[in-house]
PDB file of N, CA and C in Angstrom:
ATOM      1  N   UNK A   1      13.536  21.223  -5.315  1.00  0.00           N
ATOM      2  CA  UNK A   1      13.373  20.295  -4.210  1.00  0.00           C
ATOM      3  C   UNK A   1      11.892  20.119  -3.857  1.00  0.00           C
ATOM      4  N   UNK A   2      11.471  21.301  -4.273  1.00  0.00           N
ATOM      5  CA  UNK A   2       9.465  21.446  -3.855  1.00  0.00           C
ATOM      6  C   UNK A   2       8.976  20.467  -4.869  1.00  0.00           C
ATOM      7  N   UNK A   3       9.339  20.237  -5.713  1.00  0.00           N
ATOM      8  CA  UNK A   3       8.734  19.912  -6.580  1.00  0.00           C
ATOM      9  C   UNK A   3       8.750  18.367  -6.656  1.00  0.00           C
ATOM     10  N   UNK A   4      10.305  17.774  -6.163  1.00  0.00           N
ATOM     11  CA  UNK A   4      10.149  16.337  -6.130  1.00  0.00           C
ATOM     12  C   UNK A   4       9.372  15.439  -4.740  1.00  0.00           C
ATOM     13  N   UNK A   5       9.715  16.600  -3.770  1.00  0.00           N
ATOM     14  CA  UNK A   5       8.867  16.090  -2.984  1.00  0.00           C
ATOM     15  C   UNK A   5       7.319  15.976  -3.177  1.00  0.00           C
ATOM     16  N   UNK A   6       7.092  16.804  -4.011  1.00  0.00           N
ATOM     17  CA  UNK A   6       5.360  17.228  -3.911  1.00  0.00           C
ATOM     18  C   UNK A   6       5.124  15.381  -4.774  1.00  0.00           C
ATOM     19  N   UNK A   7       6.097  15.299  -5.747  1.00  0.00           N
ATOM     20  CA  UNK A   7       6.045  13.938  -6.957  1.00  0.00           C
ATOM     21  C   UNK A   7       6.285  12.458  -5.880  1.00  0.00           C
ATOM     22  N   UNK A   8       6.807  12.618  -5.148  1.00  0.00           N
ATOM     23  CA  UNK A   8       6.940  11.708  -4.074  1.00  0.00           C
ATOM     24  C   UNK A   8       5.616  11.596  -3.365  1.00  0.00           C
ATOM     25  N   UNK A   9       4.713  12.598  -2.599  1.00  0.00           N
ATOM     26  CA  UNK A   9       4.143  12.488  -1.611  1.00  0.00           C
ATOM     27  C   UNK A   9       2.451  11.830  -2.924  1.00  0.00           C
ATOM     28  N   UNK A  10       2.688  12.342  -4.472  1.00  0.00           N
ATOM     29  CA  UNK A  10       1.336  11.443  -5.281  1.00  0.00           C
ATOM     30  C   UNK A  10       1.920  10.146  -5.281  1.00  0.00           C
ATOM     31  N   UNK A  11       3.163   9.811  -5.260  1.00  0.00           N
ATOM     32  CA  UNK A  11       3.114   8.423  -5.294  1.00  0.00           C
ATOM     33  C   UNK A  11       2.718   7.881  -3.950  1.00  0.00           C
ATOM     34  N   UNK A  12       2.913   8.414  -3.391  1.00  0.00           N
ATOM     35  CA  UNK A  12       2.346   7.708  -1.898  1.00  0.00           C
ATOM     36  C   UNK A  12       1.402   7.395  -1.890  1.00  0.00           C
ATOM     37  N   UNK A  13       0.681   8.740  -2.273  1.00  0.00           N
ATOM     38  CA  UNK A  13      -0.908   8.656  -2.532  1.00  0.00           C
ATOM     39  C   UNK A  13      -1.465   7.466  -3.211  1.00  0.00           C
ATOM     40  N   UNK A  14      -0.706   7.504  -4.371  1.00  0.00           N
ATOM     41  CA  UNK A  14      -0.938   5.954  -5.207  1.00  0.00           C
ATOM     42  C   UNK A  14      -0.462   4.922  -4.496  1.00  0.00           C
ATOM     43  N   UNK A  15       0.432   4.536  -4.209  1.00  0.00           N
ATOM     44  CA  UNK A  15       0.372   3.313  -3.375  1.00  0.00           C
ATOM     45  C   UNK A  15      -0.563   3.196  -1.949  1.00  0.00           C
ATOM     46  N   UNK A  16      -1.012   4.059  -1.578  1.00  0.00           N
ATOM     47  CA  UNK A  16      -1.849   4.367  -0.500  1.00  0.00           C
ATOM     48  C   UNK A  16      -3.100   3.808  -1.114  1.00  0.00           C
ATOM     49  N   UNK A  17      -3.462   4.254  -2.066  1.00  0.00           N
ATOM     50  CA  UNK A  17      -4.892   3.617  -2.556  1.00  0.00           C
ATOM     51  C   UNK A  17      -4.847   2.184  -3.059  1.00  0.00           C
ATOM     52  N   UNK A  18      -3.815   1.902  -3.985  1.00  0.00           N
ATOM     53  CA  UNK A  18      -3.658   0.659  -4.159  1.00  0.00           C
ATOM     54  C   UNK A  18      -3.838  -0.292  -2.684  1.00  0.00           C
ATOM     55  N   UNK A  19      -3.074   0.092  -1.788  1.00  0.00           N
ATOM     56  CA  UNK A  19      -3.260  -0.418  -0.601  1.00  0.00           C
ATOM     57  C   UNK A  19      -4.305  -1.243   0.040  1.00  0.00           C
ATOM     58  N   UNK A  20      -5.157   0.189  -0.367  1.00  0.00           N
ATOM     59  CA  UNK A  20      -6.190   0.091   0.619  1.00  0.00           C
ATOM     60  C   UNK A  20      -7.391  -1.044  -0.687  1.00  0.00           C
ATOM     61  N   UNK A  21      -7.460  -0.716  -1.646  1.00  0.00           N
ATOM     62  CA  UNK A  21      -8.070  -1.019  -2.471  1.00  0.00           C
ATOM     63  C   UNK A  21      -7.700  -2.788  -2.593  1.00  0.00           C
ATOM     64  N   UNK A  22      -6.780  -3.214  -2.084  1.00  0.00           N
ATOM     65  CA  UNK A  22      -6.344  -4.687  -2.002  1.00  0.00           C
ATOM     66  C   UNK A  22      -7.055  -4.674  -0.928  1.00  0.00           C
ATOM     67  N   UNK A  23      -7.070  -4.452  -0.132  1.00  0.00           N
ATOM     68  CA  UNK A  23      -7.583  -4.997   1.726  1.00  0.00           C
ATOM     69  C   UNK A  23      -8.603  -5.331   1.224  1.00  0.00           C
ATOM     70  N   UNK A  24      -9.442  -3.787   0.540  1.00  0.00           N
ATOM     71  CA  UNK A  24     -11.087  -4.210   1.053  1.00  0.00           C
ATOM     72  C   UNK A  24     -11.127  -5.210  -0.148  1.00  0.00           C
ATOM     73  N   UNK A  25     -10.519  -5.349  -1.197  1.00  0.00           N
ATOM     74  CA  UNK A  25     -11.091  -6.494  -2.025  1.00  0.00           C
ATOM     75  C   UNK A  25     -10.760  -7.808  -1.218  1.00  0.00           C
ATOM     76  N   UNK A  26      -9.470  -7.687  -0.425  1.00  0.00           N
ATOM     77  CA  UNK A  26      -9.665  -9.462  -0.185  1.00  0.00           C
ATOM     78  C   UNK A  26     -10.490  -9.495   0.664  1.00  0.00           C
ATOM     79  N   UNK A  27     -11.057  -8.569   1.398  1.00  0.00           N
ATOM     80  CA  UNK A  27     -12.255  -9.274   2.433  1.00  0.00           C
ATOM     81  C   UNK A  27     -13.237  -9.300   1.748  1.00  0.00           C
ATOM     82  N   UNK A  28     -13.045  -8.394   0.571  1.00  0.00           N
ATOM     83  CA  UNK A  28     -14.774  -8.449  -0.085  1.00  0.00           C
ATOM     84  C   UNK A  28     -14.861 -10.200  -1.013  1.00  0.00           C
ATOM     85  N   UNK A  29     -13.863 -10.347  -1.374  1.00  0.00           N
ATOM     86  CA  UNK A  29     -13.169 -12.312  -2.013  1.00  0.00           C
ATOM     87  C   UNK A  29     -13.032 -13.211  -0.396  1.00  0.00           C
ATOM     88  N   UNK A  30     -12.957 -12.819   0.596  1.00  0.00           N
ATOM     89  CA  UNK A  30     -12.830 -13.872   1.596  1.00  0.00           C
ATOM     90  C   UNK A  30     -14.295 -13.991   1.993  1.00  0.00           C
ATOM     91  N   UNK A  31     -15.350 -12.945   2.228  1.00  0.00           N
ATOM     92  CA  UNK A  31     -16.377 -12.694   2.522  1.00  0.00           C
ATOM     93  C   UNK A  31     -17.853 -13.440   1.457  1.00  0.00           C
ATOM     94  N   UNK A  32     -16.980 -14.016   0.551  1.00  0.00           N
ATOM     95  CA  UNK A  32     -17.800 -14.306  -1.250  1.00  0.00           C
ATOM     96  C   UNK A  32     -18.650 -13.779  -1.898  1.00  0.00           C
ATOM     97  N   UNK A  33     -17.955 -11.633  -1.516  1.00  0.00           N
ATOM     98  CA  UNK A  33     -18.764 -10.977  -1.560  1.00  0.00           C
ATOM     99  C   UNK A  33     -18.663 -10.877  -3.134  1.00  0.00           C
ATOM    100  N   UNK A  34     -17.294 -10.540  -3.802  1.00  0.00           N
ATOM    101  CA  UNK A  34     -16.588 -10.862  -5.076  1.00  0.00           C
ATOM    102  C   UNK A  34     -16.316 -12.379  -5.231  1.00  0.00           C
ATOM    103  N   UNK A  35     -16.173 -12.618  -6.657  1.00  0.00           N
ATOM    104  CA  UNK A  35     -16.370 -14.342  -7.415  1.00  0.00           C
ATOM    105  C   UNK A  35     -15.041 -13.715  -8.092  1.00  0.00           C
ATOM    106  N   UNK A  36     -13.516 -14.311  -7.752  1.00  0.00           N
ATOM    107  CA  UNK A  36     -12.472 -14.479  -8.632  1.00  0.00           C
ATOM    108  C   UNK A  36     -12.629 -14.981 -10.217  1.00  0.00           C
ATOM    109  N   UNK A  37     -13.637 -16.029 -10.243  1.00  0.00           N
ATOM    110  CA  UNK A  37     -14.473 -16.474 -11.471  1.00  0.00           C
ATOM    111  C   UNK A  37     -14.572 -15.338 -12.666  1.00  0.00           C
ATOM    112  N   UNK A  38     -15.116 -13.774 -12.162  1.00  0.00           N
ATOM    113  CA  UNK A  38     -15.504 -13.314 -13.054  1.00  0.00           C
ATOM    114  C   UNK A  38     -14.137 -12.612 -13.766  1.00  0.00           C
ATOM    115  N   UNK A  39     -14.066 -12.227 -15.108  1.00  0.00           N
ATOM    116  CA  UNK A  39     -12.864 -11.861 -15.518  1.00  0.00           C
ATOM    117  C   UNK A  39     -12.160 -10.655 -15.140  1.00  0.00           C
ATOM    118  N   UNK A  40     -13.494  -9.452 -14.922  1.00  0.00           N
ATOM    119  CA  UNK A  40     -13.226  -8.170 -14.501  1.00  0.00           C
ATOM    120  C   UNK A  40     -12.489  -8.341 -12.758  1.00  0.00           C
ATOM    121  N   UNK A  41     -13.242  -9.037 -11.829  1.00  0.00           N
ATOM    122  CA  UNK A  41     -12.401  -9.277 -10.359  1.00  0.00           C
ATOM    123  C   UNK A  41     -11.182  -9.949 -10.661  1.00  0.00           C
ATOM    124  N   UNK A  42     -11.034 -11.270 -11.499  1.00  0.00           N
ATOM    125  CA  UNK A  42      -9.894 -11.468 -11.237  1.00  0.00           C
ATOM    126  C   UNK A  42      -8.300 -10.899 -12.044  1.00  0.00           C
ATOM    127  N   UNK A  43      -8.936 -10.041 -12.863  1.00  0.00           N
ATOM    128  CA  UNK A  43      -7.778  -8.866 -13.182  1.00  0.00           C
ATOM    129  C   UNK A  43      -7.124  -8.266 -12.870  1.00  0.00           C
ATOM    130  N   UNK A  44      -8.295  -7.444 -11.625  1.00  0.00           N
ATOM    131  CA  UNK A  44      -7.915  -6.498 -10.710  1.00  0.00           C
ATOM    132  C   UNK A  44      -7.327  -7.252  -9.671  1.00  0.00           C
ATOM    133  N   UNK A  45      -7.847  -8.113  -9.089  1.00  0.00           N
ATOM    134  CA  UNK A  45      -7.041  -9.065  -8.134  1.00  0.00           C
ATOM    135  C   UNK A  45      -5.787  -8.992  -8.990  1.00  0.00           C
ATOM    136  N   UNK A  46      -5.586  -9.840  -9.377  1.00  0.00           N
ATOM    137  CA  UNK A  46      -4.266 -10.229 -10.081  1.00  0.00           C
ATOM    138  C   UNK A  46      -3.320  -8.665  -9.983  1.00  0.00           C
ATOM    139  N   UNK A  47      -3.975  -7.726 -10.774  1.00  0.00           N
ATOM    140  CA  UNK A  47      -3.120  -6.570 -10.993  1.00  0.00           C
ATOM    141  C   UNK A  47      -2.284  -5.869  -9.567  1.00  0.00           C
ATOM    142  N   UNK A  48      -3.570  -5.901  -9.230  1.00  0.00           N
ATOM    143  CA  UNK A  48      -3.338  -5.544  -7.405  1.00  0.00           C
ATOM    144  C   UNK A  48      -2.114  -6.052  -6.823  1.00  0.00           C
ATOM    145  N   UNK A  49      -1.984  -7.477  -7.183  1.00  0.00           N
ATOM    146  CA  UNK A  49      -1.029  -8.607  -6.203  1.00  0.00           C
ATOM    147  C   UNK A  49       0.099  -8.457  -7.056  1.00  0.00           C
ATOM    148  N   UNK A  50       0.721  -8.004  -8.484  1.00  0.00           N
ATOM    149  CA  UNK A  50       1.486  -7.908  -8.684  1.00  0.00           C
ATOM    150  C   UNK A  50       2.134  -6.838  -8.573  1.00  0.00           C
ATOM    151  N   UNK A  51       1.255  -5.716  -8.155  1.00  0.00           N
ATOM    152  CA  UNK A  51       1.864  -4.394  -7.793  1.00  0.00           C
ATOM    153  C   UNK A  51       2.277  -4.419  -6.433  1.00  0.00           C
ATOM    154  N   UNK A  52       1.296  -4.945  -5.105  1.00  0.00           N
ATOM    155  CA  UNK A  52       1.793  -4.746  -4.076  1.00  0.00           C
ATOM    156  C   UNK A  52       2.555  -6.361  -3.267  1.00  0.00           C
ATOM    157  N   UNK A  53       2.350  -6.901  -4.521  1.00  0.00           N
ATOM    158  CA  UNK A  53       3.140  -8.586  -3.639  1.00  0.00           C
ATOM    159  C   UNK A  53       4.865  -8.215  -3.321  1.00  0.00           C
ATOM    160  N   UNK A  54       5.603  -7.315  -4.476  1.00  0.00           N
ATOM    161  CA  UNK A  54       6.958  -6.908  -3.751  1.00  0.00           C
ATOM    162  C   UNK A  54       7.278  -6.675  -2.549  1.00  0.00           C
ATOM    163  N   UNK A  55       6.478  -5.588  -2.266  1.00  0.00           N
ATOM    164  CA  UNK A  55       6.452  -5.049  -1.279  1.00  0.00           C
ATOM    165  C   UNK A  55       6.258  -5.434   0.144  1.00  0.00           C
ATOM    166  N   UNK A  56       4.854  -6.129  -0.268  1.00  0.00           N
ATOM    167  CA  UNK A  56       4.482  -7.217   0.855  1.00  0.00           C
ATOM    168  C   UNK A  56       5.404  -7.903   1.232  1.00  0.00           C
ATOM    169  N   UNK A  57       5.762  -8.969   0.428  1.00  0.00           N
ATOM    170  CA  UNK A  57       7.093  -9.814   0.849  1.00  0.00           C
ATOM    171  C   UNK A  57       8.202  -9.744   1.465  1.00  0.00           C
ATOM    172  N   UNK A  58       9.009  -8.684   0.954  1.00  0.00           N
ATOM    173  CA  UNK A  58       9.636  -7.774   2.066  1.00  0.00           C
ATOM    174  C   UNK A  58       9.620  -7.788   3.326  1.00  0.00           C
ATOM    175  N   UNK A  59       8.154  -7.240   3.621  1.00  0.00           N
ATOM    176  CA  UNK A  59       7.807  -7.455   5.180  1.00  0.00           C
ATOM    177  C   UNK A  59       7.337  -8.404   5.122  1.00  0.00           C
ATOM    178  N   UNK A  60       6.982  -9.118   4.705  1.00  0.00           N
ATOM    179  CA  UNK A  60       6.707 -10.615   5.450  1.00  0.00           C
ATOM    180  C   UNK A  60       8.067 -11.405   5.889  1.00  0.00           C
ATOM    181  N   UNK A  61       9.366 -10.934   4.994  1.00  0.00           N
ATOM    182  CA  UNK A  61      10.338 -10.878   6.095  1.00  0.00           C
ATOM    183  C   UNK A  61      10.664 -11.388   6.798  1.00  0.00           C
ATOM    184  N   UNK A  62      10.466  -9.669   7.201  1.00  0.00           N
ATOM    185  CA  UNK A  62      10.841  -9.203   8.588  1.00  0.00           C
ATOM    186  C   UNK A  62       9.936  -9.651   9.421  1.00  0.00           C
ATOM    187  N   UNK A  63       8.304  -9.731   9.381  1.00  0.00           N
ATOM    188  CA  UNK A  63       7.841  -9.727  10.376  1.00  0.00           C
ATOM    189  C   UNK A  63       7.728 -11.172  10.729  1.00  0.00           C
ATOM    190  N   UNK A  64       7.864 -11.773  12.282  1.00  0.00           N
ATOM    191  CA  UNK A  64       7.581 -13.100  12.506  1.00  0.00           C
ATOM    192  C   UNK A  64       5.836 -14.016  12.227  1.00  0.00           C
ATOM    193  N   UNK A  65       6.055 -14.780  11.898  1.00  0.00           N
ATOM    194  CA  UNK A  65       5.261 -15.557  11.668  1.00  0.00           C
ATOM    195  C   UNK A  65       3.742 -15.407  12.399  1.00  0.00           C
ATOM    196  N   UNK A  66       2.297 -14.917  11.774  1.00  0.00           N
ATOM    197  CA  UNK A  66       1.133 -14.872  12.837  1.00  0.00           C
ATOM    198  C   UNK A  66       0.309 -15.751  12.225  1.00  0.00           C
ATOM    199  N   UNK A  67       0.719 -16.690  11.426  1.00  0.00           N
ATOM    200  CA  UNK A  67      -0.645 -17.799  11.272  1.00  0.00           C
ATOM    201  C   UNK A  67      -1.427 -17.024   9.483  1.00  0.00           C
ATOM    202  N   UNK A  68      -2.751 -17.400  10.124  1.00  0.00           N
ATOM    203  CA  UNK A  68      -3.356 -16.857   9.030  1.00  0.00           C
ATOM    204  C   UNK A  68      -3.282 -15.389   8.807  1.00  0.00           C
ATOM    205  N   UNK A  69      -3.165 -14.578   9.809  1.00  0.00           N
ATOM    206  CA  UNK A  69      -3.287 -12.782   9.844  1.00  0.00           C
ATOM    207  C   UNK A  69      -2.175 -12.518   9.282  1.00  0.00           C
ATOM    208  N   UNK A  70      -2.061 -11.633   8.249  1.00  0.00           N
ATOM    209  CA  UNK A  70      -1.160 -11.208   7.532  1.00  0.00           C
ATOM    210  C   UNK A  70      -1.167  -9.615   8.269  1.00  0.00           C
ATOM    211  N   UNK A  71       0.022  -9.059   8.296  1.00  0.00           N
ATOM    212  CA  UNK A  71       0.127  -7.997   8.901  1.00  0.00           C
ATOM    213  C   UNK A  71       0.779  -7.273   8.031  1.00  0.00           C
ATOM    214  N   UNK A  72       1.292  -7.682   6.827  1.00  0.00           N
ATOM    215  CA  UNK A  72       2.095  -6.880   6.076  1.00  0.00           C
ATOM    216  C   UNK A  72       1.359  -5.724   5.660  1.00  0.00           C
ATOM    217  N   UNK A  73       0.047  -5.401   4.922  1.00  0.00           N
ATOM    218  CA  UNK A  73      -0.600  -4.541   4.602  1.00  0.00           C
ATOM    219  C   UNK A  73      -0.827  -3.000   5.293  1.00  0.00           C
ATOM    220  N   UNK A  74      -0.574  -4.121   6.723  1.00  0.00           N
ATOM    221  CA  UNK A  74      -0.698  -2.874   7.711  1.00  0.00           C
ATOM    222  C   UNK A  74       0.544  -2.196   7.855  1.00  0.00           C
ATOM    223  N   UNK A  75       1.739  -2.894   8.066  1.00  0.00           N
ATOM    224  CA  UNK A  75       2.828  -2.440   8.209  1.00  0.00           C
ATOM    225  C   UNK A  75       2.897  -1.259   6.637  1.00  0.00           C
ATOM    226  N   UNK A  76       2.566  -1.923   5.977  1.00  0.00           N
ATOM    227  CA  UNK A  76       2.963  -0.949   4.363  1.00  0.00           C
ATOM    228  C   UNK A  76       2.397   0.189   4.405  1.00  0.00           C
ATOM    229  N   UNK A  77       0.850   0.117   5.280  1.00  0.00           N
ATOM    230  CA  UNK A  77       0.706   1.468   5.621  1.00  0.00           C
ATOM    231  C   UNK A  77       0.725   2.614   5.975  1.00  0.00           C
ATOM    232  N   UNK A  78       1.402   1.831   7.652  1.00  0.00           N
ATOM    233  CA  UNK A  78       2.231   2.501   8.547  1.00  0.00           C
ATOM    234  C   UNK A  78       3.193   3.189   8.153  1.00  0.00           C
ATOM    235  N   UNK A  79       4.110   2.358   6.975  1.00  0.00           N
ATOM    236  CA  UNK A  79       5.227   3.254   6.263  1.00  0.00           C
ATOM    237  C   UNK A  79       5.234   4.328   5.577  1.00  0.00           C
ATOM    238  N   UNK A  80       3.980   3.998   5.190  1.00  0.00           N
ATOM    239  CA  UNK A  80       4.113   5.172   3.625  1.00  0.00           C
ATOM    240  C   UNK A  80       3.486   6.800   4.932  1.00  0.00           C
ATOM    241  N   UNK A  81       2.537   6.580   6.115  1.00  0.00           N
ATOM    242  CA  UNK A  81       2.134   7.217   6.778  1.00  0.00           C
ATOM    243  C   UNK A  81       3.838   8.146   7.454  1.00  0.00           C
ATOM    244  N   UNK A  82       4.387   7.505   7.886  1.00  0.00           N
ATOM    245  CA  UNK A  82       6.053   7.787   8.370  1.00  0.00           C
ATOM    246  C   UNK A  82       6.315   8.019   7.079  1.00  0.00           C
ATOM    247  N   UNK A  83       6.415   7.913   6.167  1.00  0.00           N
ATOM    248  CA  UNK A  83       7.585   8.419   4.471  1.00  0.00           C
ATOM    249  C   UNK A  83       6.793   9.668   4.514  1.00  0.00           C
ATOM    250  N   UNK A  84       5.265   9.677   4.638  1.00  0.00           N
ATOM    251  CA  UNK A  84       4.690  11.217   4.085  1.00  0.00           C
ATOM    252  C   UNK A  84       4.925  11.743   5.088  1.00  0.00           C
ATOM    253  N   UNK A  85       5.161  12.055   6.501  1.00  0.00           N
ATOM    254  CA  UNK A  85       5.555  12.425   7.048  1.00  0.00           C
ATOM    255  C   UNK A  85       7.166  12.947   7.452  1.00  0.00           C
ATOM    256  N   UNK A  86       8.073  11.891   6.994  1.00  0.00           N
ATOM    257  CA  UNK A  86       9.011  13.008   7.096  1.00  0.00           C
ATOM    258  C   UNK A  86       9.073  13.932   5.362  1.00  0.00           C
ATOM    259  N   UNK A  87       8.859  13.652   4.520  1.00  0.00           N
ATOM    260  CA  UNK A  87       8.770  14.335   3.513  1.00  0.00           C
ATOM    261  C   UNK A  87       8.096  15.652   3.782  1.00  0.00           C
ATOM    262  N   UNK A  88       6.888  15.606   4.492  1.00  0.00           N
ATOM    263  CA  UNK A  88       6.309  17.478   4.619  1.00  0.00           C
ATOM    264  C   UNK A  88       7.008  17.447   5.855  1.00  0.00           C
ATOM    265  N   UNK A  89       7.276  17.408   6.856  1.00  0.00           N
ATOM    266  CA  UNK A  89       8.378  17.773   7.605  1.00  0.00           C
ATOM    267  C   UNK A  89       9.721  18.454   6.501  1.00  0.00           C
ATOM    268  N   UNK A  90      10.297  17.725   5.860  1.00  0.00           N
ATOM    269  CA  UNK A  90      11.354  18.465   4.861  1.00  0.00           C
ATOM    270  C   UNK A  90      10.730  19.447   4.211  1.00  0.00           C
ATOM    271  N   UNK A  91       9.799  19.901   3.736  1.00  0.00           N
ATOM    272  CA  UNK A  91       9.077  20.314   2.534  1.00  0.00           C
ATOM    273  C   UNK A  91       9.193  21.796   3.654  1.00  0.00           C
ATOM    274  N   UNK A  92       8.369  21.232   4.686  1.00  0.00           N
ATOM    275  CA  UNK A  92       8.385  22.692   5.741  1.00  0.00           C
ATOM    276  C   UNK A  92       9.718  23.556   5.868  1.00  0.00           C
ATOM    277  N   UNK A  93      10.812  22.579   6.402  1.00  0.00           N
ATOM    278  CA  UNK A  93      12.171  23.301   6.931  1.00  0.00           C
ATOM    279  C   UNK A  93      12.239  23.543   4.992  1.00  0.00           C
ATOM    280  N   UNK A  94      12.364  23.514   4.100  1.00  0.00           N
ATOM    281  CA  UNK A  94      12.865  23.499   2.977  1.00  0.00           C
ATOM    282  C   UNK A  94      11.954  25.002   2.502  1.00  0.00           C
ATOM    283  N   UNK A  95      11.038  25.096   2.353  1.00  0.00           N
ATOM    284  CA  UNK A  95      10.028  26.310   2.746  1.00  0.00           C
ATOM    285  C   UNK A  95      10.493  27.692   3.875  1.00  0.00           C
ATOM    286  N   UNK A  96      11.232  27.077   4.414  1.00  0.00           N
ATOM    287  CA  UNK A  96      11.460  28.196   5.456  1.00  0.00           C
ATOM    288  C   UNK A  96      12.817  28.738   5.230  1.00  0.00           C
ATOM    289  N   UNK A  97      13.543  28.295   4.746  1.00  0.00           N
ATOM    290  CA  UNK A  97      14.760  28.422   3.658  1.00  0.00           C
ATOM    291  C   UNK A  97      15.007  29.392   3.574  1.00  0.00           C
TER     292      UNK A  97
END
């Protein structure tokens, strides 16, 4: 049981970075700090959006409509913050066993 949780809480980790690693690129592409133009940005763009566009969508959902502000990113965060959390919560009572 230690063990799948521990395999659960790196994927988090990985989607946690992916996460975050989309944000700051689209402000660093909204900002024209990055050029989609070049082949290496728009890879990673691309790669990025097909890993976390599922997900996103999802909550875009659920959540009501805010215009241009997308809130999904944040919400995805929030989650995985609550998933790693009850997981070492279990990990603890499961430890004390």
């Amino acid at each position: 049981m230690d063990l799948l949780i521990r395999i659960a809480l790196l994927l988090l980790d990985v989607a946690w970075f992916f996460a975050i690693a989309h944000i700051i690129m689209s402000w660093l592409i909204n900002f024209n700090v990055l050029n989609t133009g070049q082949p290496i940005v728009a890879s990673l763009w691309d790669g990025l959006n097909r890993i976390l566009e599922p997900a996103y969508s999802r909550i875009r959902q659920v959540l009501p409509s805010t215009g241009a502000l997308d809130l999904a990113p944040l919400v995805f965060l929030l989650a995985i913050i609550i998933i790693r959390m009850i997981l070492q919560e279990a990990a603890i009572s499961a430890a004390m066993r």
